[in-house]
N, C-alpha and C. Protein backbone atom coordinates (compact mmCIF):
# COMPACT_ATOMS: atom_id res chain seq x y z
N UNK A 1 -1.79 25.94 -9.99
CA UNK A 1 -0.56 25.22 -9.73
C UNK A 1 -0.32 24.21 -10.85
N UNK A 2 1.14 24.29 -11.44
CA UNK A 2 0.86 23.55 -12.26
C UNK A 2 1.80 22.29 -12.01
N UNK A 3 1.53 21.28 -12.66
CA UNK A 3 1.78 19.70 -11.73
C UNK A 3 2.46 19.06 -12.74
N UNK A 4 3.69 18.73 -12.68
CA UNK A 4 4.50 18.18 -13.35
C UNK A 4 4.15 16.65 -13.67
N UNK A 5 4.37 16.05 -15.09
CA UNK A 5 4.13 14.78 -14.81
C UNK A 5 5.09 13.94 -14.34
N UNK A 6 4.80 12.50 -13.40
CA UNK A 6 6.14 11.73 -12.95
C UNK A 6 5.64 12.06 -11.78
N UNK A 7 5.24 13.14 -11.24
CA UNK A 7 5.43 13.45 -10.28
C UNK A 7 4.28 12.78 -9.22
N UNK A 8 4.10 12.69 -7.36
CA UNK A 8 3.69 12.37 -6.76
C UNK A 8 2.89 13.83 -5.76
N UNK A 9 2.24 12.92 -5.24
CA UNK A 9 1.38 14.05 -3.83
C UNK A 9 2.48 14.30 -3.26
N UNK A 10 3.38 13.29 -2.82
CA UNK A 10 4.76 13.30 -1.97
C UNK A 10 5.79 14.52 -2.25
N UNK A 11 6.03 14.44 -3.40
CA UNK A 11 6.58 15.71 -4.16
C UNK A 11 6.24 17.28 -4.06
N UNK A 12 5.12 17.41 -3.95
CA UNK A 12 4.61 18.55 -3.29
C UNK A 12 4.06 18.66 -2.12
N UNK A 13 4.15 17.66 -1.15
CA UNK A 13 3.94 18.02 0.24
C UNK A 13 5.10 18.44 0.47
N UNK A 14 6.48 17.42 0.15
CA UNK A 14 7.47 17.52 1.04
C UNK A 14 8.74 18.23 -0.54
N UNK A 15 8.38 19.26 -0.86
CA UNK A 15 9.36 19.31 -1.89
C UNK A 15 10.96 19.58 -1.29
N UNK A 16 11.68 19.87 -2.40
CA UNK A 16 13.08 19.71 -2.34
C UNK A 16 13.84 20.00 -3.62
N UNK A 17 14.12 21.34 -3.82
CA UNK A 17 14.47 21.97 -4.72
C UNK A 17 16.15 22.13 -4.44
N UNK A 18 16.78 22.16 -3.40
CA UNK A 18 18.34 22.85 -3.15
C UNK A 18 18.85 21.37 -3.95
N UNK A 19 18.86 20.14 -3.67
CA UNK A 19 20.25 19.52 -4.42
C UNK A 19 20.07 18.21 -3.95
N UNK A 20 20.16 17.32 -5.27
CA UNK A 20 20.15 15.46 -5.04
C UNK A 20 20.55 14.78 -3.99
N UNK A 21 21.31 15.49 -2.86
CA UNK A 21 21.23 14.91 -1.75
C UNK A 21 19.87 15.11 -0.71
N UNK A 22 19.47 16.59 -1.23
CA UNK A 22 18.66 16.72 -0.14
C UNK A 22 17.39 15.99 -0.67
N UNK A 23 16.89 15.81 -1.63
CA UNK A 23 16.11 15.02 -2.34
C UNK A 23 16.53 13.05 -2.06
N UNK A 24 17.41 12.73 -1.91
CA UNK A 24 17.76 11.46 -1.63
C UNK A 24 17.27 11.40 -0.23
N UNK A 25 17.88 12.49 0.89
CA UNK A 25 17.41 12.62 2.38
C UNK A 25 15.81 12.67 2.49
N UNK A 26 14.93 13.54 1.50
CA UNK A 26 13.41 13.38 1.51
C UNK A 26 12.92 11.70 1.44
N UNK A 27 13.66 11.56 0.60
CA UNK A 27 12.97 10.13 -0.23
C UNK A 27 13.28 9.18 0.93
N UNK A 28 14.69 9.17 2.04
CA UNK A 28 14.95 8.65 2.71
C UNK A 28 13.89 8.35 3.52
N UNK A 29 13.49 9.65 3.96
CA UNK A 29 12.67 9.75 5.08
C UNK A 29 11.15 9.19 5.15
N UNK A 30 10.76 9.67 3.85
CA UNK A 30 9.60 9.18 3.94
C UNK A 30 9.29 7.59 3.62
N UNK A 31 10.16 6.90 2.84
CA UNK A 31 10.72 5.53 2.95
C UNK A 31 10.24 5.07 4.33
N UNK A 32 11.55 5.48 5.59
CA UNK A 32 11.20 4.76 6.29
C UNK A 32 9.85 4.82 7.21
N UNK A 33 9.19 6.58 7.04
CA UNK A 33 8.47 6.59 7.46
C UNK A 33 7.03 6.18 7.26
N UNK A 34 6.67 5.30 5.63
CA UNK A 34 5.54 4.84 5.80
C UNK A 34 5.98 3.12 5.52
N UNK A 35 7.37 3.10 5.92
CA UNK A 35 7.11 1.55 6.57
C UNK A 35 7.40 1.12 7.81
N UNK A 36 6.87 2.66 8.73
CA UNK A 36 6.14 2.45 10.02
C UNK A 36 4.58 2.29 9.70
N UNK A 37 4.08 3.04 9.18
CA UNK A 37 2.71 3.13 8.40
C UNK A 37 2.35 1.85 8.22
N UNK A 38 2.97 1.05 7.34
CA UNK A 38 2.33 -0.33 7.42
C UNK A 38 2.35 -1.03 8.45
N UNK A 39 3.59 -0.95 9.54
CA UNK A 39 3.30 -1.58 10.71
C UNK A 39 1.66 -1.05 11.46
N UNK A 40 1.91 0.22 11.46
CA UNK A 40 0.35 0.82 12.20
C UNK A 40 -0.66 -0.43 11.93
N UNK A 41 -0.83 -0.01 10.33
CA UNK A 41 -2.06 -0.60 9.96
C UNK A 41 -2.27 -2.33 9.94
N UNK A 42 -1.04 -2.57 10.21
CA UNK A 42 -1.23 -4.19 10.76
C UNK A 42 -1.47 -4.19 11.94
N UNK A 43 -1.22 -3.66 13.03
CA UNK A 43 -1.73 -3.81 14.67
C UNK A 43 -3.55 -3.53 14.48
N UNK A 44 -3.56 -2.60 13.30
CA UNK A 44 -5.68 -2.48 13.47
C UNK A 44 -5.60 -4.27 12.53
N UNK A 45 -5.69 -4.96 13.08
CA UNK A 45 -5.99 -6.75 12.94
C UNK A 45 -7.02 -7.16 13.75
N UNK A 46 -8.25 -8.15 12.84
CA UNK A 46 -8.95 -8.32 13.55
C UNK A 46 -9.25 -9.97 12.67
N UNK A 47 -8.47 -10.85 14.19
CA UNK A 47 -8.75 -12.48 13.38
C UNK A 47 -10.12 -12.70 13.06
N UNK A 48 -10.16 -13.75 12.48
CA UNK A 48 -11.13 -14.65 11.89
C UNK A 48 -11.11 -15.72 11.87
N UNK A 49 -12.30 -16.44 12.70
CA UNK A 49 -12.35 -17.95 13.35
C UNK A 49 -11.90 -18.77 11.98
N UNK A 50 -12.74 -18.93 10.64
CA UNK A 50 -12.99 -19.83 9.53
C UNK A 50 -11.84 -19.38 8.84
N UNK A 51 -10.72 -18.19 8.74
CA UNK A 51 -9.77 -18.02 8.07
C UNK A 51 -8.58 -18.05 8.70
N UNK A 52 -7.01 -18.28 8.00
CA UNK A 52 -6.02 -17.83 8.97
C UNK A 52 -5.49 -15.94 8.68
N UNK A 53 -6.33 -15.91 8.01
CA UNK A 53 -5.97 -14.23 7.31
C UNK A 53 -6.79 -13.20 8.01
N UNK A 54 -6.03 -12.63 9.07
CA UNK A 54 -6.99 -11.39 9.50
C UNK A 54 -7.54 -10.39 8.69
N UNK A 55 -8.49 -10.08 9.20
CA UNK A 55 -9.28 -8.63 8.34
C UNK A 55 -7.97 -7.51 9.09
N UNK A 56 -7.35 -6.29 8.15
CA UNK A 56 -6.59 -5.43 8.71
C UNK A 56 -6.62 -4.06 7.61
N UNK A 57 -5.84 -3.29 8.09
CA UNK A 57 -5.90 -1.92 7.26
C UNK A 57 -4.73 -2.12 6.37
N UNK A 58 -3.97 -3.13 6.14
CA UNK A 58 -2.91 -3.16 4.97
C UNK A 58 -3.24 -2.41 3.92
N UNK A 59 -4.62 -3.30 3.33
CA UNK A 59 -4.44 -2.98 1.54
C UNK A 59 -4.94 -1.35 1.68
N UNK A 60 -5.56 -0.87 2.79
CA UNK A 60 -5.61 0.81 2.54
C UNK A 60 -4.40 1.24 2.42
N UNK A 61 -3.34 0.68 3.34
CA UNK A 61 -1.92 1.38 3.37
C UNK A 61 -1.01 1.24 2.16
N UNK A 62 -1.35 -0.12 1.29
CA UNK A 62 -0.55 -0.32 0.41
C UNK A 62 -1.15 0.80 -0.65
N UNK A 63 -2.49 0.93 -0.78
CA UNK A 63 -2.78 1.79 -2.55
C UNK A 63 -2.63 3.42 -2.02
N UNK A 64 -2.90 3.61 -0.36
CA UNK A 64 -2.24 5.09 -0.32
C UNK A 64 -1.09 5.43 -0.17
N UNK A 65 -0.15 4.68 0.05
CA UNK A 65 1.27 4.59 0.28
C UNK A 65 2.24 4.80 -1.13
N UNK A 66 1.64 3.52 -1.90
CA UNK A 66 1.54 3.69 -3.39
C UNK A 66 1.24 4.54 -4.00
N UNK A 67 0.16 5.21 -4.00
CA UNK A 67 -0.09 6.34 -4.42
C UNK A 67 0.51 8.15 -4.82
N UNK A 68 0.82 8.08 -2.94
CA UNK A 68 1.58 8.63 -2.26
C UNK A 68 3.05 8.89 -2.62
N UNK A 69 3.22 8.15 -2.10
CA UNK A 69 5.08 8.40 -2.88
C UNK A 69 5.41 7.75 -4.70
N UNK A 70 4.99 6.93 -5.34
CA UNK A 70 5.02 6.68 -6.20
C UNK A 70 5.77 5.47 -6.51
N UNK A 71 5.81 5.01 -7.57
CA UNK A 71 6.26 3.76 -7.59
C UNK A 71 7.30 3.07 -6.69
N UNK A 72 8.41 3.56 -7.18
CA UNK A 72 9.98 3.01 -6.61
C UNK A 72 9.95 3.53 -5.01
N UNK A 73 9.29 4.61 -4.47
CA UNK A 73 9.13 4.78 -2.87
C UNK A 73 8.25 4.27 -2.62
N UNK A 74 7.17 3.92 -3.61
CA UNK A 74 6.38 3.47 -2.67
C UNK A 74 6.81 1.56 -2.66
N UNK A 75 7.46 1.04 -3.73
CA UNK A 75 7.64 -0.02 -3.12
C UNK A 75 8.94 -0.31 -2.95
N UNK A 76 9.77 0.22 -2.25
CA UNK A 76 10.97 0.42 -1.43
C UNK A 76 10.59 0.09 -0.09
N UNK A 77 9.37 1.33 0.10
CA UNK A 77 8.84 1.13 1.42
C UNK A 77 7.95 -0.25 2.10
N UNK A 78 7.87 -0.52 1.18
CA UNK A 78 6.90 -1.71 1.74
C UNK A 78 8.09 -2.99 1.61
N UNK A 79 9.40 -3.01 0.80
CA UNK A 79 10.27 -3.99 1.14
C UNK A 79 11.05 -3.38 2.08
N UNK A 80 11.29 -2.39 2.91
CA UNK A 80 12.02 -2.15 3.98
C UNK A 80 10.78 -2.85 5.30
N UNK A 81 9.69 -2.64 4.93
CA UNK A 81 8.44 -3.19 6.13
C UNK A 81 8.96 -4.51 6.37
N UNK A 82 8.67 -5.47 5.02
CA UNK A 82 9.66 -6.95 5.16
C UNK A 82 10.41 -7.53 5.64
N UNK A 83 11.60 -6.07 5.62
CA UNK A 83 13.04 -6.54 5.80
C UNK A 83 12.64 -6.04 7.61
N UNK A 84 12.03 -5.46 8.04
CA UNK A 84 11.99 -4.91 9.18
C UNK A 84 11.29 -6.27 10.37
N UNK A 85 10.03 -6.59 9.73
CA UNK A 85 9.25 -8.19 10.25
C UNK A 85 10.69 -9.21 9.78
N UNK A 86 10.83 -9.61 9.03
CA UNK A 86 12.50 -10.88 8.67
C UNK A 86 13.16 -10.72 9.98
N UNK A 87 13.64 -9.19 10.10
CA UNK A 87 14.76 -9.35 11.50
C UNK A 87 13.88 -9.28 12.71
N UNK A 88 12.70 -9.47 12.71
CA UNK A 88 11.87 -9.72 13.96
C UNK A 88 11.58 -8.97 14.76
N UNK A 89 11.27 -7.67 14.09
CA UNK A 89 10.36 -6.60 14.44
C UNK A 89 9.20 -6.97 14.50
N UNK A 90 8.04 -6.46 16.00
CA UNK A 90 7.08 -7.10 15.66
C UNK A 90 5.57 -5.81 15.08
N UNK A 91 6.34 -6.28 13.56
CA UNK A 91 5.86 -5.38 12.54
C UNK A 91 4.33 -5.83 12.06
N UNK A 92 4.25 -7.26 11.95
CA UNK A 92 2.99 -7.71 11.16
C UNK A 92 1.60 -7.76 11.78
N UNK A 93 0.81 -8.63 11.49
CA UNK A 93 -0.42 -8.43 12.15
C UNK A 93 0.01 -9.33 13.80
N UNK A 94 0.98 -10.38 13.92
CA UNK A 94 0.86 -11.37 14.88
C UNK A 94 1.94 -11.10 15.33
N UNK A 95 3.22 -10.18 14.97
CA UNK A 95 4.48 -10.31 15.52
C UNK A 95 5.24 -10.00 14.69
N UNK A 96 6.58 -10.74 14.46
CA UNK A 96 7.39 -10.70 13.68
C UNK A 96 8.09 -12.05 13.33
N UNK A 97 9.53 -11.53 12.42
CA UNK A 97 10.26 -13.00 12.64
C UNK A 97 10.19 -13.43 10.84
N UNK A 98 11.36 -14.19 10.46
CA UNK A 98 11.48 -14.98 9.26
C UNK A 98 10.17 -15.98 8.78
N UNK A 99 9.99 -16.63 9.82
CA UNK A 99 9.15 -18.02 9.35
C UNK A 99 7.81 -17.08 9.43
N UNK A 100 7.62 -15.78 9.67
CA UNK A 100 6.16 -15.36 9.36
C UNK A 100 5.86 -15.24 7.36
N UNK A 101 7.23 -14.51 7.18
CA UNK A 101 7.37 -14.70 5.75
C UNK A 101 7.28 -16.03 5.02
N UNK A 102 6.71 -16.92 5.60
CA UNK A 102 6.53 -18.15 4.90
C UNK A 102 5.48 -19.15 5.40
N UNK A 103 4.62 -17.87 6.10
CA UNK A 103 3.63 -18.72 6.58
C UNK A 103 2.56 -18.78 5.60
N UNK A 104 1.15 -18.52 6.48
CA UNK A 104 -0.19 -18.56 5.57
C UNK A 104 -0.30 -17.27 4.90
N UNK A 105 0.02 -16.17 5.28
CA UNK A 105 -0.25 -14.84 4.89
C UNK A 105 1.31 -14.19 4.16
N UNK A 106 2.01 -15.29 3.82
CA UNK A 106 3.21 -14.83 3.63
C UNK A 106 3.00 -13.79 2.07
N UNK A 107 1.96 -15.19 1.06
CA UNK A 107 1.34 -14.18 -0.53
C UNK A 107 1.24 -13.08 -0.37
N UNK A 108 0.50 -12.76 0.53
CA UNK A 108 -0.09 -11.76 0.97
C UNK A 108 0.49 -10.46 1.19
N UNK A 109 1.85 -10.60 2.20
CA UNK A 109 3.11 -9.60 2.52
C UNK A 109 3.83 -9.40 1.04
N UNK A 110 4.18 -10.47 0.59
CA UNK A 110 5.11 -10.56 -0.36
C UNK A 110 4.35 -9.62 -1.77
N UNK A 111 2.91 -9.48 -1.69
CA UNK A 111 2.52 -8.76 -2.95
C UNK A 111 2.53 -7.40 -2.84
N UNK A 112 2.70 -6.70 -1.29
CA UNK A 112 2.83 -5.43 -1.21
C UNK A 112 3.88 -4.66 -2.00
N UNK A 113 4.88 -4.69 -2.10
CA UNK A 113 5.94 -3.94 -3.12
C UNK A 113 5.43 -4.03 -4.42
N UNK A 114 4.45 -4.86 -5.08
CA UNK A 114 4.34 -4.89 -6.56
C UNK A 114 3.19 -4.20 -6.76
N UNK A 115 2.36 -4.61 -5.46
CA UNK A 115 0.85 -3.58 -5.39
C UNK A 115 1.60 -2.48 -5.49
N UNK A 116 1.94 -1.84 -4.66
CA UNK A 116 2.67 -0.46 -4.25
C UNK A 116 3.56 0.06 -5.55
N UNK A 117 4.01 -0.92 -6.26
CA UNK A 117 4.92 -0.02 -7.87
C UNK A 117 3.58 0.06 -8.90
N UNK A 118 2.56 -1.06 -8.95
CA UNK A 118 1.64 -0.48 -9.52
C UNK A 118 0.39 0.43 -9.33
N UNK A 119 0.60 0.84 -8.41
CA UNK A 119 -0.50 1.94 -7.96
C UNK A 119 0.33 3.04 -8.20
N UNK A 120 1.26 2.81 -7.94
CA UNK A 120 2.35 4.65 -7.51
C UNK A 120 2.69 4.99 -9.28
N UNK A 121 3.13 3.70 -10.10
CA UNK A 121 2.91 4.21 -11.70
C UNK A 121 1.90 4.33 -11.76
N UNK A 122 0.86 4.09 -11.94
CA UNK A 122 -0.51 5.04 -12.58
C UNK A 122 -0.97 6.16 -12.18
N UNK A 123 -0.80 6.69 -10.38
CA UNK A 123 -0.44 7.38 -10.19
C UNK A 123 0.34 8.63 -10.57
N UNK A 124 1.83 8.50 -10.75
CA UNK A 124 2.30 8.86 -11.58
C UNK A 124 2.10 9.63 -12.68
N UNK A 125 0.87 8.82 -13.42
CA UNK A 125 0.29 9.48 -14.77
C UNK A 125 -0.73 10.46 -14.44
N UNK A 126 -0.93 10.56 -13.43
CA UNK A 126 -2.24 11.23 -13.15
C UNK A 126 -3.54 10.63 -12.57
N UNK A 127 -3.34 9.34 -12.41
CA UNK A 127 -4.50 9.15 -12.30
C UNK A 127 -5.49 9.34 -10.89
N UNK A 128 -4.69 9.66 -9.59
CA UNK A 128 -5.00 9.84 -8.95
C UNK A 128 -5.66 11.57 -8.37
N UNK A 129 -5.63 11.99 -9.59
CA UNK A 129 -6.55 13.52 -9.41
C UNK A 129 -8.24 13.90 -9.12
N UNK A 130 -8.66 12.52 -9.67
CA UNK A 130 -10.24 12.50 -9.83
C UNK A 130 -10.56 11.34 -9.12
N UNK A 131 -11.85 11.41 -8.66
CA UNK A 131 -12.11 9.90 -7.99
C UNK A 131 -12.76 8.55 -9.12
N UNK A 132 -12.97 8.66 -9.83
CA UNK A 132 -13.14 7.95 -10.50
C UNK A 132 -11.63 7.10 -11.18
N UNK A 133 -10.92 8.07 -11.99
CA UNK A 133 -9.65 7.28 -12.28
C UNK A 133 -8.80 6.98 -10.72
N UNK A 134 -8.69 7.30 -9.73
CA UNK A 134 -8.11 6.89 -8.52
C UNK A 134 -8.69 5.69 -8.21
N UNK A 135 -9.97 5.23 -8.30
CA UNK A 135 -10.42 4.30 -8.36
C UNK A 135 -9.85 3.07 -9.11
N UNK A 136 -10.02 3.62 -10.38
CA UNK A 136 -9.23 2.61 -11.65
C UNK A 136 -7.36 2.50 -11.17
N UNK A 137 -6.73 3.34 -10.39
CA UNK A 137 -5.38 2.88 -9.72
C UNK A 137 -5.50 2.43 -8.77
N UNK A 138 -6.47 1.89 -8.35
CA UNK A 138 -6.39 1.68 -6.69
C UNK A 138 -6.56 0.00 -6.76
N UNK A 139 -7.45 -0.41 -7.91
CA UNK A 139 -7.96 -2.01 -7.75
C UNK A 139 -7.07 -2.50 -8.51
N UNK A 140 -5.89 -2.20 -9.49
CA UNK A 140 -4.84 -3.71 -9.92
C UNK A 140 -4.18 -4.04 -8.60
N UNK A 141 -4.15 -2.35 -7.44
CA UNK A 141 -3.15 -2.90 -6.52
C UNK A 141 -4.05 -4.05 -5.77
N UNK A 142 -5.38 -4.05 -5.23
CA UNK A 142 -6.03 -5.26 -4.58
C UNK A 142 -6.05 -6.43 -5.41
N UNK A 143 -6.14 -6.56 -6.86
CA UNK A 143 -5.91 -7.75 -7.32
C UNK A 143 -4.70 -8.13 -7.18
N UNK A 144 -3.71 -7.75 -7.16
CA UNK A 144 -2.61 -8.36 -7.31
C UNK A 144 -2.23 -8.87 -5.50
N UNK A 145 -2.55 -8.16 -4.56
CA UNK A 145 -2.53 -8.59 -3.70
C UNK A 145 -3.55 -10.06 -3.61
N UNK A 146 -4.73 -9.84 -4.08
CA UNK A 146 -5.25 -11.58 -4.00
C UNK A 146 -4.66 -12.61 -5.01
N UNK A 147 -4.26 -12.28 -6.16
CA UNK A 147 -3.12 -12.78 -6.79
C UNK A 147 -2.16 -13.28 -6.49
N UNK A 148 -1.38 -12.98 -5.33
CA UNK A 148 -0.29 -13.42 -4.80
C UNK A 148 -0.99 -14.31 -3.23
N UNK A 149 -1.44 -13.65 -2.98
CA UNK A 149 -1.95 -13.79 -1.17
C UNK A 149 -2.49 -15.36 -1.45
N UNK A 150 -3.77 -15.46 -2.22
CA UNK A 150 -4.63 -17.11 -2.62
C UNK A 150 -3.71 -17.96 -2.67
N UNK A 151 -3.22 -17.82 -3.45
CA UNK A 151 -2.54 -19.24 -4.40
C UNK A 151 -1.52 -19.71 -3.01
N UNK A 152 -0.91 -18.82 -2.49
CA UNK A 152 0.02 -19.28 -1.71
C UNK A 152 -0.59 -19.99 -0.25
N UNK A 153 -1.75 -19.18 -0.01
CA UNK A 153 -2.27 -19.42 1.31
C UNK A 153 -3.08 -20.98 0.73
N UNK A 154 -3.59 -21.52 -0.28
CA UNK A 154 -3.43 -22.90 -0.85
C UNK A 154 -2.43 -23.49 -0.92
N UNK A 155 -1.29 -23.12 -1.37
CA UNK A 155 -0.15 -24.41 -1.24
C UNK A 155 0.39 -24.29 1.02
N UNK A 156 0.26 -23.68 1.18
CA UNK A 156 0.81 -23.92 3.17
C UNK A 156 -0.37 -24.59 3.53
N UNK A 157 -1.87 -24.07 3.32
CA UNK A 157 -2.71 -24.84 4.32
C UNK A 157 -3.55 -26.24 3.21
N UNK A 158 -2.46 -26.18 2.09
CA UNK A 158 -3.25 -27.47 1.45
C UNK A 158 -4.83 -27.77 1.15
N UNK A 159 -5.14 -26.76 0.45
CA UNK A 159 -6.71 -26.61 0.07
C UNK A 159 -6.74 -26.32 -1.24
N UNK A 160 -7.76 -26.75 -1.63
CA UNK A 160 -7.86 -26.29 -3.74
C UNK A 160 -7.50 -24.59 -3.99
N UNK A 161 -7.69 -24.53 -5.14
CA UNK A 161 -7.54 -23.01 -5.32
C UNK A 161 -9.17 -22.26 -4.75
N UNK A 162 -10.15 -23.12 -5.04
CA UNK A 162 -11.84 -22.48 -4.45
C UNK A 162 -11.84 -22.71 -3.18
N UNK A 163 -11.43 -23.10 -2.19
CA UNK A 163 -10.88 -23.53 -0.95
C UNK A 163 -10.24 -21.97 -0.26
N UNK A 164 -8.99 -21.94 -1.01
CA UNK A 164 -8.31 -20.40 -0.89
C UNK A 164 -8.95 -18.95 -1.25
N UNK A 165 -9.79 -19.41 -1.95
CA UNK A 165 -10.87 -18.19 -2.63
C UNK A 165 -11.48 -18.20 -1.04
N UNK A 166 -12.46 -18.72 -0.82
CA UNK A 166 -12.90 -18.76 -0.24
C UNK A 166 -12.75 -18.17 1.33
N UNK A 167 -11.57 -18.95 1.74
CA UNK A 167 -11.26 -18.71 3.06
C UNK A 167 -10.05 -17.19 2.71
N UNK A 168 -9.55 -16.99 1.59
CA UNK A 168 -8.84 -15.77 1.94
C UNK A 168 -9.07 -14.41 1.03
N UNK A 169 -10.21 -14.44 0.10
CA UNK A 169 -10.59 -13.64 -0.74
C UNK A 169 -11.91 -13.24 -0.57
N UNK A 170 -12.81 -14.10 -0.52
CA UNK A 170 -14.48 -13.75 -0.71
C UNK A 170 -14.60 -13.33 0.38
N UNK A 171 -14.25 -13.26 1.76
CA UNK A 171 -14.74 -12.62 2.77
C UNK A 171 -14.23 -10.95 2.84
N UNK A 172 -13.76 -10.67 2.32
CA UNK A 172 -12.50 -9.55 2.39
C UNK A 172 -12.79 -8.82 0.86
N UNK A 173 -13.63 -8.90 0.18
CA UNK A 173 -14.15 -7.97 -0.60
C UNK A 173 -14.66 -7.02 -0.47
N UNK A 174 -15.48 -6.90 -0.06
CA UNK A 174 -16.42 -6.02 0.27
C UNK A 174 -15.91 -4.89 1.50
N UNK A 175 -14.54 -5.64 2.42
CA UNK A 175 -14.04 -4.16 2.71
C UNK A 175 -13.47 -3.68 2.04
N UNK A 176 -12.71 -4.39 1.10
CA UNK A 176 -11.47 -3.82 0.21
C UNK A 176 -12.23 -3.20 -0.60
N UNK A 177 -13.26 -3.23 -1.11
CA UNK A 177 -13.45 -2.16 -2.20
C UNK A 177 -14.12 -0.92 -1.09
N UNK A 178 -14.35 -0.93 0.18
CA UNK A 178 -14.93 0.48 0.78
C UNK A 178 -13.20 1.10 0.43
N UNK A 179 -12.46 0.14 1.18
CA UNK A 179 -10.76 0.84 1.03
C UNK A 179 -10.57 1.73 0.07
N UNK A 180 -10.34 0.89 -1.02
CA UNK A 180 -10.46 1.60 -2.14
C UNK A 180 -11.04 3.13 -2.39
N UNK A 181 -12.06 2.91 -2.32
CA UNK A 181 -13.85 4.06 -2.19
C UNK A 181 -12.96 5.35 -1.29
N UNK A 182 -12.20 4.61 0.06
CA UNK A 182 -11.75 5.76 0.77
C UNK A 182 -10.15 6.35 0.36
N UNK A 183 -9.65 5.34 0.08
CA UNK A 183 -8.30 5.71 -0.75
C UNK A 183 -8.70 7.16 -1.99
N UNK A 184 -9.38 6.13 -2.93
CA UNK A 184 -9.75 7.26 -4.24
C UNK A 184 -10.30 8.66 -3.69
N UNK A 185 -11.34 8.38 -2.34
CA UNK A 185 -11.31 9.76 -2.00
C UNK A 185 -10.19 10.73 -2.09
N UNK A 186 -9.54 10.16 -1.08
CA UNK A 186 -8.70 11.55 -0.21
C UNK A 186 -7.77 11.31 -1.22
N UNK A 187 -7.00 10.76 -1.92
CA UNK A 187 -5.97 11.54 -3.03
C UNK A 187 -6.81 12.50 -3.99
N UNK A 188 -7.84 12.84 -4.63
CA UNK A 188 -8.21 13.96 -5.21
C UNK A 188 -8.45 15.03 -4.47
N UNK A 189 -9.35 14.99 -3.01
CA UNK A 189 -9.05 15.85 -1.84
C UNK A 189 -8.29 16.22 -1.68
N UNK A 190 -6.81 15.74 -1.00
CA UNK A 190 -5.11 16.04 -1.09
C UNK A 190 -5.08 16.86 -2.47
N UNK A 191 -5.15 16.32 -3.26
CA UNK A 191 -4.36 17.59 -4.89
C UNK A 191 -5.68 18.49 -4.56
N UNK A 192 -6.76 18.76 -4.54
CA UNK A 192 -7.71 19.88 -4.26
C UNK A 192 -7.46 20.64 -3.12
N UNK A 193 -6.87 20.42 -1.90
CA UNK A 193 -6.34 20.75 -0.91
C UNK A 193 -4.77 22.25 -1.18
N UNK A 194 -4.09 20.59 -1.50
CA UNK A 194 -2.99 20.76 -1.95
C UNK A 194 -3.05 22.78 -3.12
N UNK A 195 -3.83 22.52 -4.01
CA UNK A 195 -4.01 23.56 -5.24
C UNK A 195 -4.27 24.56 -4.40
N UNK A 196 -5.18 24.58 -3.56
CA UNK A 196 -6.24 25.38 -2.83
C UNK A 196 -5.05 26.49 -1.89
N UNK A 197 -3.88 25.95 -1.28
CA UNK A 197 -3.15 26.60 -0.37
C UNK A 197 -1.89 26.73 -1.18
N UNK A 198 -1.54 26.58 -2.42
CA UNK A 198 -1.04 26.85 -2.93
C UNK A 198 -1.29 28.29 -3.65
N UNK A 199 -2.75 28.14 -4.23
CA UNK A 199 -2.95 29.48 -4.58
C UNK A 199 -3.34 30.45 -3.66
N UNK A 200 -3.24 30.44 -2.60
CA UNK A 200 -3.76 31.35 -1.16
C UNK A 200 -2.51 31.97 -0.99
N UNK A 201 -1.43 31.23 -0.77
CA UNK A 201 0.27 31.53 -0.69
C UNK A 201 0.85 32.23 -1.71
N UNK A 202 -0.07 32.71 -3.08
CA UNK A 202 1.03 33.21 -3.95
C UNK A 202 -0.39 34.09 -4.70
């Protein structure tokens, strides 16, 4: 099978060859459908006495989501999740509502669309075929999520920047890189999958 570049896993699960509408209607769909996906993976929330940042399945959802559909769907989808918690869907880990976007975990929400355009471009290039380079697309998206998430969760609860390390990064390593570990899996699985029933069918 041969694999166009640009292209996503998304693209060949759900192709769409007849005409730019019906391709706009794909893209539609799966849009809104994995920013139900991130709601999912915010209900698996599990607080933490010493932090205000639950442990949750986000950052898996953001680098496979990313991955998945590719840049511009994949972070479309994660600002329709936003726009979905804003009008007070209770989308996030605690509920919903405006003032959640500006709480302690607000960094945090707010870095998903940029995680999600940079995982889905490298992606994009390929990199998600092997587990090793899936790996190497999978961690700018977790840095950039602690990138955004720290600094902010320091200026609301008024603590140094090692303060914010602390209470919203150093505990939450060590799942995020299993995430990762399981992310990088299953996208080379998926295209090995994917090849596998492709050439069975033809």
């Amino acid at each position: 099978m041969a694999i166009a570049p640009g292209t996503t896993l998304a693209d060949y699960l759900v192709p769409t060859r007849s005409s730019r509408r019906a391709a706009l209607v794909r893209d539609s769909i799966l849009i809104v459908g994995c920013s139900f996906l991130f709601a999912l993976s915010a209900r698996a929330s599990i607080p933490l006495a010493f932090t205000p940042v639950p442990f949750t399945l986000q950052p898996l959802a953001v680098v496979l989501i990313g991955a998945a559909l590719g840049s511009k769907r994949g972070a479309l989808a994660a600002l329709l999740y936003l726009l979905e918690g804003a009008t007070g869907l209770p989308v996030f880990a605690k509920g919903g509502g405006l003032l959640y976007l500006l709480g302690p975990t607000a960094g945090y929400l707010w870095s998903y669309p940029f995680a999600c355009f940079v995982v889905g471009w490298l992606c994009e290039r390929g990199l998600d075929r092997r587990f090793l380079t899936s790996t190497l697309a999978m961690l700018p998206g977790m840095l950039i999520i602690y990138a955004l998430g720290v600094p902010w969760l320091a200026v609301v609860y008024h603590l140094s920047l090692r303060q914010a390390i602390v209470a919203g990064m150093l505990p939450f390593i060590a799942g995020d890189l299993v995430k990762v570990v399981i992310a990088a899996a299953l996208l080379p699985s998926s295209w090995q999958l994917l090849r596998f029933f492709h050439t069975e069918t033809h």
